[in-house]
Protein backbone atom coordinates (compact mmCIF):
# COMPACT_ATOMS: atom_id res chain seq x y z
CA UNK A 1 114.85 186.32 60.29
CA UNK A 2 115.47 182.45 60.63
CA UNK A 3 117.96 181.45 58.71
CA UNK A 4 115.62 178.52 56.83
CA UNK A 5 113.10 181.24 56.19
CA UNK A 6 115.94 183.21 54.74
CA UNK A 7 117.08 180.14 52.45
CA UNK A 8 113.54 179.50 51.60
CA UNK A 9 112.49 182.57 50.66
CA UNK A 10 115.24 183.57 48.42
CA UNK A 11 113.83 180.40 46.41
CA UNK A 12 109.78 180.96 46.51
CA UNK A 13 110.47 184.63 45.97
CA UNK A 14 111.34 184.08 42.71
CA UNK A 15 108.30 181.22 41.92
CA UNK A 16 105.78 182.24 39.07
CA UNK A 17 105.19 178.87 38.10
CA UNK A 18 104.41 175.74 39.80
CA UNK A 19 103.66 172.14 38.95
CA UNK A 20 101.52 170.59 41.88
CA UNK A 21 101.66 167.25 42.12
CA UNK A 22 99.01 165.34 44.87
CA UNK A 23 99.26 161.85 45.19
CA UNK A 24 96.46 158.89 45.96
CA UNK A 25 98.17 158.65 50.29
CA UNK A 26 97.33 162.42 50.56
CA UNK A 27 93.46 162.20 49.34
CA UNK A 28 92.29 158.74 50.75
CA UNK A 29 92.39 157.53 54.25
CA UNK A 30 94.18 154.24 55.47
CA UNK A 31 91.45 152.35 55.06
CA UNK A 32 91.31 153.66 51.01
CA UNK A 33 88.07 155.46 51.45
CA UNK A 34 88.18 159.26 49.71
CA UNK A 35 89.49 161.79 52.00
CA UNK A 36 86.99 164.47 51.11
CA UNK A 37 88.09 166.91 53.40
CA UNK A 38 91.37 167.23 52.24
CA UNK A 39 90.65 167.06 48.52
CA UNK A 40 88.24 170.18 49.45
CA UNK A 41 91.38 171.88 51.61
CA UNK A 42 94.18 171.32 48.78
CA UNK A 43 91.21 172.67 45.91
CA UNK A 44 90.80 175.72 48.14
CA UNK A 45 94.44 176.56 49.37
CA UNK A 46 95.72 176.01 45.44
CA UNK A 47 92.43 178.52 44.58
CA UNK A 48 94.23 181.00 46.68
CA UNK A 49 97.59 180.41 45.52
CA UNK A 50 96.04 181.49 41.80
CA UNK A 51 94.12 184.31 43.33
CA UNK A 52 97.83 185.17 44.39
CA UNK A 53 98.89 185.66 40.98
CA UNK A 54 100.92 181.74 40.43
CA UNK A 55 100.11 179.87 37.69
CA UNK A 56 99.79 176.78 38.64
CA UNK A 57 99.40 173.16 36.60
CA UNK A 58 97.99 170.10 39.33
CA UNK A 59 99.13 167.06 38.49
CA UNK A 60 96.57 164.27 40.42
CA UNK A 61 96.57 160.68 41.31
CA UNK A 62 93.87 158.63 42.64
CA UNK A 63 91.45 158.01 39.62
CA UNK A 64 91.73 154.53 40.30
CA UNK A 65 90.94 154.31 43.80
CA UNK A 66 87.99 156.80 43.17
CA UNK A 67 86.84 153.54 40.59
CA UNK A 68 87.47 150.63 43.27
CA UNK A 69 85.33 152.63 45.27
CA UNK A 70 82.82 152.76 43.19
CA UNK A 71 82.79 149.25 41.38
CA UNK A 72 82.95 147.89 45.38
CA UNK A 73 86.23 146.45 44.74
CA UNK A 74 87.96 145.94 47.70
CA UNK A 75 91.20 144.07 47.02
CA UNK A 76 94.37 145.46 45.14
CA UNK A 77 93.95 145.31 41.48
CA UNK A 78 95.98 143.43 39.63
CA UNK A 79 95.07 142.75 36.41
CA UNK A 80 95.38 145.96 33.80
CA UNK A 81 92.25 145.73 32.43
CA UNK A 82 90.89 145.86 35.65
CA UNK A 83 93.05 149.01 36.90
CA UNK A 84 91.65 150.46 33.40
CA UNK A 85 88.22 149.78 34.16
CA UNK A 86 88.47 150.94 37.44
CA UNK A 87 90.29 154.15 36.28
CA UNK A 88 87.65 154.86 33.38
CA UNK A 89 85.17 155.02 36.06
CA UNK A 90 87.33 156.79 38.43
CA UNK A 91 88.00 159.43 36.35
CA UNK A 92 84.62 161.01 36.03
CA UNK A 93 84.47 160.71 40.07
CA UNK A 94 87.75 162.10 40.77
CA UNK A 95 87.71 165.61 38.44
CA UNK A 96 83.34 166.15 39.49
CA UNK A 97 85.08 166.75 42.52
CA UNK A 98 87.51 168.34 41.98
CA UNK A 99 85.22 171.13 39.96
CA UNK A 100 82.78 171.34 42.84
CA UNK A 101 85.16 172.43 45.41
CA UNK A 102 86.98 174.78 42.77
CA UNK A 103 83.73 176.29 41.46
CA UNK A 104 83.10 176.87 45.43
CA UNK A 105 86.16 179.54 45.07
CA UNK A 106 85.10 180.24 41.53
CA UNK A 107 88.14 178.69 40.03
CA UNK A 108 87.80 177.30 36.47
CA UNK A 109 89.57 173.50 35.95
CA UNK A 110 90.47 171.48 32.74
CA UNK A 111 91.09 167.97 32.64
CA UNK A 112 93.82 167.17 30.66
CA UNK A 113 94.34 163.34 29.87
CA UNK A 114 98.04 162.56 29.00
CA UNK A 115 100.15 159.00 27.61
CA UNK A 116 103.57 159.06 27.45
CA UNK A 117 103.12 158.68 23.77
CA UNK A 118 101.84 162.33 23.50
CA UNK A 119 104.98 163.84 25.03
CA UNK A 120 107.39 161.30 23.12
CA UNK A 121 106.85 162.49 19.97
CA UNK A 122 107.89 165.86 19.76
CA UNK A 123 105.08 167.75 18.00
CA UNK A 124 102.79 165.98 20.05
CA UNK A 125 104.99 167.32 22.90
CA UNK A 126 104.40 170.90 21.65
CA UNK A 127 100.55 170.83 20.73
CA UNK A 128 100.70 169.75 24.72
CA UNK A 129 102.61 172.75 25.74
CA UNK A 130 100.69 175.12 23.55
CA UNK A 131 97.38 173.65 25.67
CA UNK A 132 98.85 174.60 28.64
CA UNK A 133 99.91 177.96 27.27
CA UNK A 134 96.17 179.15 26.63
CA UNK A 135 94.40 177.49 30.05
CA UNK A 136 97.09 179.21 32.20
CA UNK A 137 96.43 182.31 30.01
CA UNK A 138 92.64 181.83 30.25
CA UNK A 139 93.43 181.88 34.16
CA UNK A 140 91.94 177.97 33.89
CA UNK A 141 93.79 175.29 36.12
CA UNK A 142 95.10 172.45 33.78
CA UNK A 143 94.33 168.73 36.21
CA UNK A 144 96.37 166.50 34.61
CA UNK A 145 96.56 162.71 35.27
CA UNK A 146 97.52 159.71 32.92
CA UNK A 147 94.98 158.16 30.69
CA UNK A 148 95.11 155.06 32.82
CA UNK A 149 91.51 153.73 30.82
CA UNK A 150 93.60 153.07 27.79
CA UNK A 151 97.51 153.04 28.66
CA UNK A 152 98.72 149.49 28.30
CA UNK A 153 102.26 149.36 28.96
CA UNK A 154 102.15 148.93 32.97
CA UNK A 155 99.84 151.19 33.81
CA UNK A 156 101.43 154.96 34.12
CA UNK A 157 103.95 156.73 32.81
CA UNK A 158 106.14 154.90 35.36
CA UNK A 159 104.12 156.79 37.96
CA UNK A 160 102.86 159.92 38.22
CA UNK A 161 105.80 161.40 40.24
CA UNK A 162 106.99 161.15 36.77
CA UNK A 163 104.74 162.41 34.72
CA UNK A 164 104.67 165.47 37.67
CA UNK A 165 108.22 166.32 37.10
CA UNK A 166 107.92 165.79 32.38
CA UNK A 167 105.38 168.47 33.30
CA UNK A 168 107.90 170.58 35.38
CA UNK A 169 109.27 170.86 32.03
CA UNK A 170 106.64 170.80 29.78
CA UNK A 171 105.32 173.99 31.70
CA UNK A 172 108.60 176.01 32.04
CA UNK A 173 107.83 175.69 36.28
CA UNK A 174 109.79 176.97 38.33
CA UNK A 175 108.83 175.18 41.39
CA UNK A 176 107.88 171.33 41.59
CA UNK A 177 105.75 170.58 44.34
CA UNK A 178 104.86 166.96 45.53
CA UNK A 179 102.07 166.22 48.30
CA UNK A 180 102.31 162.62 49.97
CA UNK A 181 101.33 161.33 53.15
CA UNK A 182 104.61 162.00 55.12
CA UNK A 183 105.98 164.84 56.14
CA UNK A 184 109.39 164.48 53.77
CA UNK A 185 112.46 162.20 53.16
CA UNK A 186 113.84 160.17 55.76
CA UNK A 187 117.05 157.93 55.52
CA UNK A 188 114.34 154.98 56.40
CA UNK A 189 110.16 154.64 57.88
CA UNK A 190 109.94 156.75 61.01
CA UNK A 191 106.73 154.63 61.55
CA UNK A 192 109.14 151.29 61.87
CA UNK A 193 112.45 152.71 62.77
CA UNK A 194 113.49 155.11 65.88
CA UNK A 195 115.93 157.27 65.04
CA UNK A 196 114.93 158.21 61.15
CA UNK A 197 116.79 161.24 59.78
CA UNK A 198 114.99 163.67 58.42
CA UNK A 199 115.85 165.82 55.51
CA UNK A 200 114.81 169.71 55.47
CA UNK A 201 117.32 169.92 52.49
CA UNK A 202 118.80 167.48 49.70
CA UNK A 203 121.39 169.84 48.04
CA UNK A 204 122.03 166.77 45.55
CA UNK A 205 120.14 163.57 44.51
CA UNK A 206 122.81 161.62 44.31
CA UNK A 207 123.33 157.49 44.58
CA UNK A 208 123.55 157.67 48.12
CA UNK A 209 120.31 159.44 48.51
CA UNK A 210 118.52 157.14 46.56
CA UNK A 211 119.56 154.09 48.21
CA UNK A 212 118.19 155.54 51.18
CA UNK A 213 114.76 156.20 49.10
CA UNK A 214 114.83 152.55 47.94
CA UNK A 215 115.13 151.37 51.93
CA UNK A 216 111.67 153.09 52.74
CA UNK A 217 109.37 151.19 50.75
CA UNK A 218 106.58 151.25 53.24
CA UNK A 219 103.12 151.87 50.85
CA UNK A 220 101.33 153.53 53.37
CA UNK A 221 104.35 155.38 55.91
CA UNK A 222 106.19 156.82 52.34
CA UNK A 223 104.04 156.79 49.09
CA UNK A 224 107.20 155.45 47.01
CA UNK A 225 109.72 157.85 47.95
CA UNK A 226 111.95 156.45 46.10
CA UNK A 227 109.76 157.51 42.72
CA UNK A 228 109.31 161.30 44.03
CA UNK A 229 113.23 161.34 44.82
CA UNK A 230 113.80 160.41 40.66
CA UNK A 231 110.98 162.42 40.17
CA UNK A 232 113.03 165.30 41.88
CA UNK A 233 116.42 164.62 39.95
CA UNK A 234 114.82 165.15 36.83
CA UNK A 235 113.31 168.91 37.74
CA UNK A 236 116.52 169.36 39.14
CA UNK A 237 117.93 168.56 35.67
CA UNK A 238 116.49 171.03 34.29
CA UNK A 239 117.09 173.34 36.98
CA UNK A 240 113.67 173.08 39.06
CA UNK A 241 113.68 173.03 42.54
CA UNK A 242 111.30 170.23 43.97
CA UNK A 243 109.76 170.06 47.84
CA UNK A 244 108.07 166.98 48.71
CA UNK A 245 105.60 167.40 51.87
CA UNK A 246 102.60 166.18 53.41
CA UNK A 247 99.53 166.83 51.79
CA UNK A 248 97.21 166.29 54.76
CA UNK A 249 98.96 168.65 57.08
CA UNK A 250 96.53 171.50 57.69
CA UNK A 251 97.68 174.74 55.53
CA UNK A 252 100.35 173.12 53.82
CA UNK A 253 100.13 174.97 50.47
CA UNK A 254 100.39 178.26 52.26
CA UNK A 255 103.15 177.07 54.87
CA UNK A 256 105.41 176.42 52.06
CA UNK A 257 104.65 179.89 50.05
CA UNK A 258 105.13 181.44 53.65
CA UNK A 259 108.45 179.89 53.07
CA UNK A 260 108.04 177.81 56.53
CA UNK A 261 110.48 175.18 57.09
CA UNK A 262 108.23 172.24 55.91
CA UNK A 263 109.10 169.32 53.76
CA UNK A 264 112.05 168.60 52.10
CA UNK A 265 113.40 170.71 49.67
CA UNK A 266 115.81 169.30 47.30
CA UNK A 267 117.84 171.85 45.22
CA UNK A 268 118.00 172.16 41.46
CA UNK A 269 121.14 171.12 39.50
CA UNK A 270 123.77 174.08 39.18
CA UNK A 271 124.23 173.62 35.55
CA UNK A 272 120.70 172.28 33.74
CA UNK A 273 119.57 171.12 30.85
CA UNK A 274 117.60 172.89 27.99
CA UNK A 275 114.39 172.22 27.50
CA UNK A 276 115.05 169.92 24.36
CA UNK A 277 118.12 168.11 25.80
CA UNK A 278 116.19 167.49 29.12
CA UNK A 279 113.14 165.76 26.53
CA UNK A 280 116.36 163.61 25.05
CA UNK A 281 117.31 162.25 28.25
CA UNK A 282 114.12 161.74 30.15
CA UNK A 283 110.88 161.92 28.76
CA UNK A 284 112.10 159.18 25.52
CA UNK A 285 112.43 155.39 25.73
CA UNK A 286 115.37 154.47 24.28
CA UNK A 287 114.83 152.07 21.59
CA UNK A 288 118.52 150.33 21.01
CA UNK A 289 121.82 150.46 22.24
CA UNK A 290 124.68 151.56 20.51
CA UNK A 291 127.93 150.46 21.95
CA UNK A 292 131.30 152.71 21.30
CA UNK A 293 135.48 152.42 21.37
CA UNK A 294 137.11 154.32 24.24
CA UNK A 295 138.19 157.25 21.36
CA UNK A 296 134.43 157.57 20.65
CA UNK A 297 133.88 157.53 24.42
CA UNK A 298 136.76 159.93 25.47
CA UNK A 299 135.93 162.30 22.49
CA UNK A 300 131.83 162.71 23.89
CA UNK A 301 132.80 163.06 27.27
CA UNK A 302 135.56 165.52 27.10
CA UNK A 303 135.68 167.05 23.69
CA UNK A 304 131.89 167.75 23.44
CA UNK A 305 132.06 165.58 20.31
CA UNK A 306 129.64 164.23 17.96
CA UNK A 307 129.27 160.35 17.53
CA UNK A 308 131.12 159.30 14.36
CA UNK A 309 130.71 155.71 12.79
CA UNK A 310 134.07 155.34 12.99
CA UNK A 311 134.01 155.22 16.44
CA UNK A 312 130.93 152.50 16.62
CA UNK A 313 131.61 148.85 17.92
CA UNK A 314 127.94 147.38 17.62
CA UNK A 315 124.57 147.67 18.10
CA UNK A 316 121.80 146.32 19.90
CA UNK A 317 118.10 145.90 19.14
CA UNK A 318 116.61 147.84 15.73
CA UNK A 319 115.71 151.13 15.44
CA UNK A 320 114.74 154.08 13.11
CA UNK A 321 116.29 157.11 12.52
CA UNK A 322 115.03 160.13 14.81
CA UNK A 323 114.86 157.28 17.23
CA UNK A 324 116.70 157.67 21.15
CA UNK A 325 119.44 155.34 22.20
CA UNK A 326 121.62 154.69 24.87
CA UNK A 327 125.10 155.23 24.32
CA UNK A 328 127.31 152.48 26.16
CA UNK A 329 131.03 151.80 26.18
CA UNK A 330 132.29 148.53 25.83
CA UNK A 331 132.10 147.39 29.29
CA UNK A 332 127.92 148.06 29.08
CA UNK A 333 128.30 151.21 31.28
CA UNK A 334 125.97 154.23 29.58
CA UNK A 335 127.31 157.56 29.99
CA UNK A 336 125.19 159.53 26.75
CA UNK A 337 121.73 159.06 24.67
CA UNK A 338 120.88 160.78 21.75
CA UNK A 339 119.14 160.68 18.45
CA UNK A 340 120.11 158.81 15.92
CA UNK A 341 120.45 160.23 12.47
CA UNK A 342 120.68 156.75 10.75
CA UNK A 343 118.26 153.35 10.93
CA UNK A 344 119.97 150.36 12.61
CA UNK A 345 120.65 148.33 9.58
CA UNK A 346 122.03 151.35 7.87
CA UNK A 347 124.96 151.65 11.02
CA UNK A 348 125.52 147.57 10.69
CA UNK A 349 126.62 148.81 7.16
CA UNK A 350 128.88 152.16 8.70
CA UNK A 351 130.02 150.83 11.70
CA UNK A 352 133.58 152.20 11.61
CA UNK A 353 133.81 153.97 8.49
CA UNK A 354 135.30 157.38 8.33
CA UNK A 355 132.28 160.24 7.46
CA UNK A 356 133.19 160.62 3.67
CA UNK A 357 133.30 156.73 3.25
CA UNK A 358 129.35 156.34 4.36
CA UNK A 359 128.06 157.39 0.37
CA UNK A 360 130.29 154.55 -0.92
CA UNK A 361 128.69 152.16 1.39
CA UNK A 362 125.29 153.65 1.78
CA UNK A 363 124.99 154.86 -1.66
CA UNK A 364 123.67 158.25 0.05
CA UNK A 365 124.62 160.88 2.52
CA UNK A 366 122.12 162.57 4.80
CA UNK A 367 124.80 163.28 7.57
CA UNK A 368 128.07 162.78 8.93
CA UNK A 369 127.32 162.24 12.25
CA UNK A 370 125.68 159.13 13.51
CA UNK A 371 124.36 161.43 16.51
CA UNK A 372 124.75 165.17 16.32
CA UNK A 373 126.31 167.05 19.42
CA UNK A 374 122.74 169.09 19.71
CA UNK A 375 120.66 165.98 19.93
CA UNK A 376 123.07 164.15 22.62
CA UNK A 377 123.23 163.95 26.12
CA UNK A 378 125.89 162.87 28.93
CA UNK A 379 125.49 161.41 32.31
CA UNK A 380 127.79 162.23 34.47
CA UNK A 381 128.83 159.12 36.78
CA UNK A 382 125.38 158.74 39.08
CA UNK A 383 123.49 158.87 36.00
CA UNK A 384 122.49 162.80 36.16
């Protein structure tokens, strides 16, 4: 037995779940017309994965170039109310398709239309979960893809790669797989550069690795590595492997559950978050900053402490309470976020008061802790 099968298959041999995520390179050709036969191959190959017994959640781009298509635009879009327009129309295009060639392996689909607003707040986050829960129990594959028609604040998530790996953890998966249009990570564009490195394995994303990722910017040689490598570090956060691979090789669903040696695989984080802490520190927007002394600091990072007001220097920006903030010591450097139990103006009021002072000041006391141990999380120094 090879010794990459070997390595391979002690991680596939344990995959139930999987998040598939197939990106707008992998079903459109260079010239951005709608790569039919490979939207037909990947709808087959992922029937037969489920067929298999793997419940599986696809995650798709390419709404928007399904649109341009069929509005005749021909230029990028720029403006967002033209990417909207062209993604309302899109939308329709993109998941008729994607039914036909599922109903051709009698496969039932969903469409589920997400905004990062519906996994930011928390209950929101759940009834999302819960959908999940009864498609995948219905044996119905959940397509998921932003609600680009009425998302205003750029235009995605971030990017899909992102929303890909929130799902990772949305769904419990235990496997996070991305298709582009290259065949893994290189240390820069094989297309420009002799001599590109290629990965097989990333062991850690670290700030080496993504300074390589940020080199290979090429559009159509790389699909935005450098998203799908932060994509990657956040299902590795929560202990998720993640193999990024080409989505127009022939078979490539099946190569990878035949645990060949395709792709890169990049390894999941030895010591992961919960489900809850992982939500903290990468599906919210951070809405303020609070900035602590070197005790506060010290007594986070190696005590496991809670944040105390006495330990507050100042704050930036306003915010409620229940809101996420970055943590930052003095110098600006964040190393925690976490949810705050207290509204900005109410801190201004605290800031380094002992706990049993706060009534005297506040004329109430809902909690000692300006940010609770369970509701905080710490980077460790690349930002992990």
């Amino acid at each position: 037995m090879e010794e990459g099968f070997s390595f391979r298959f002690q991680i596939i041999n344990k995959v139930k779940r999987v998040v598939i995520k197939i990106g707008t390179g992998v079903i459109t050709t260079k010239e951005g017309d709608i790569d039919f036969k490979i939207l037909k191959q990947l709808s087959y190959e992922i029937s037969d994965l489920k067929k298999r017994g793997y419940q599986i959640v696809l995650v798709t781009s390419g709404a928007i170039a399904f649109g341009k298509k069929k509005l005749g635009f021909s230029k990028i879009l720029h403006s967002i109310p033209q990417k909207q327009a062209a993604a309302a129309v899109g939308q329709a295009s993109l998941m008729w398709n994607y039914e036909m060639y599922f109903n051709e392996k009698n496969q039932k689909v969903a469409q589920v239309l997400l905004t990062h607003m519906d996994l930011s707040n928390r209950q929101r986050y759940l009834n999302a979960k819960h959908t999940l829960e009864t498609l995948t129990n219905l044996d119905v594959l959940p397509i998921i893809n932003e609600n680009d028609s009425v998302v205003v604040d750029e235009i995605k998530f971030g990017d899909n790669d992102n929303l890909a790996a929130l799902i990772t953890t949305l769904f419990e998966a235990d496997l996070l797989i991305m298709l582009t249009n290259i065949d893994g990570f290189y240390d820069k564009d094989p297309n420009k550069e002799s001599g590109a490195k290629f990965f097989s394995v990333i062991s850690e994303i670290d700030k080496n690795i993504e300074t390589l990722a940020k080199n290979t910017t090429s559009p159509d040689s790389i699909g935005g590595m450098i998203t799908k490598i932060k994509a990657a570090k956040k299902a590795a956060a929560f202990g998720v492997p993640t193999i990024i691979a080409n989505g127009k090789k022939d078979n490539i669903l099946n190569l990878i559950f035949s645990c060949k040696d395709v792709g890169t695989l990049c390894l999941s984080q030895k010591n992961p978050l919960n489900s809850r802490k992982h939500w903290i520190a990468y599906t919210l927007k951070p809405q303020g900053v609070i900035k602590v002394d070197n005790g506060a600091k010290e007594a986070i990072l190696k005590r496991g402490k809670s944040l105390l007001p006495s330990g507050i220097c100042a704050i930036e920006k306003n915010f409620k309470a229940g809101d996420c903030v970055c943590i930052k010591d003095f110098s600006g450097v964040e190393f925690a976020r976490g949810l705050v139990n207290y509204d900005s103006d109410e801190i201004i009021k605290i800031i380094g008061l002992k706990s049993y002072e706060i009534k005297d000041k506040l004329g109430y006391h809902y909690y000692d802790e300006v940010i609770h141990r369970d509701n905080l999380v710490v980077f460790n120094k690349d930002g992990g």
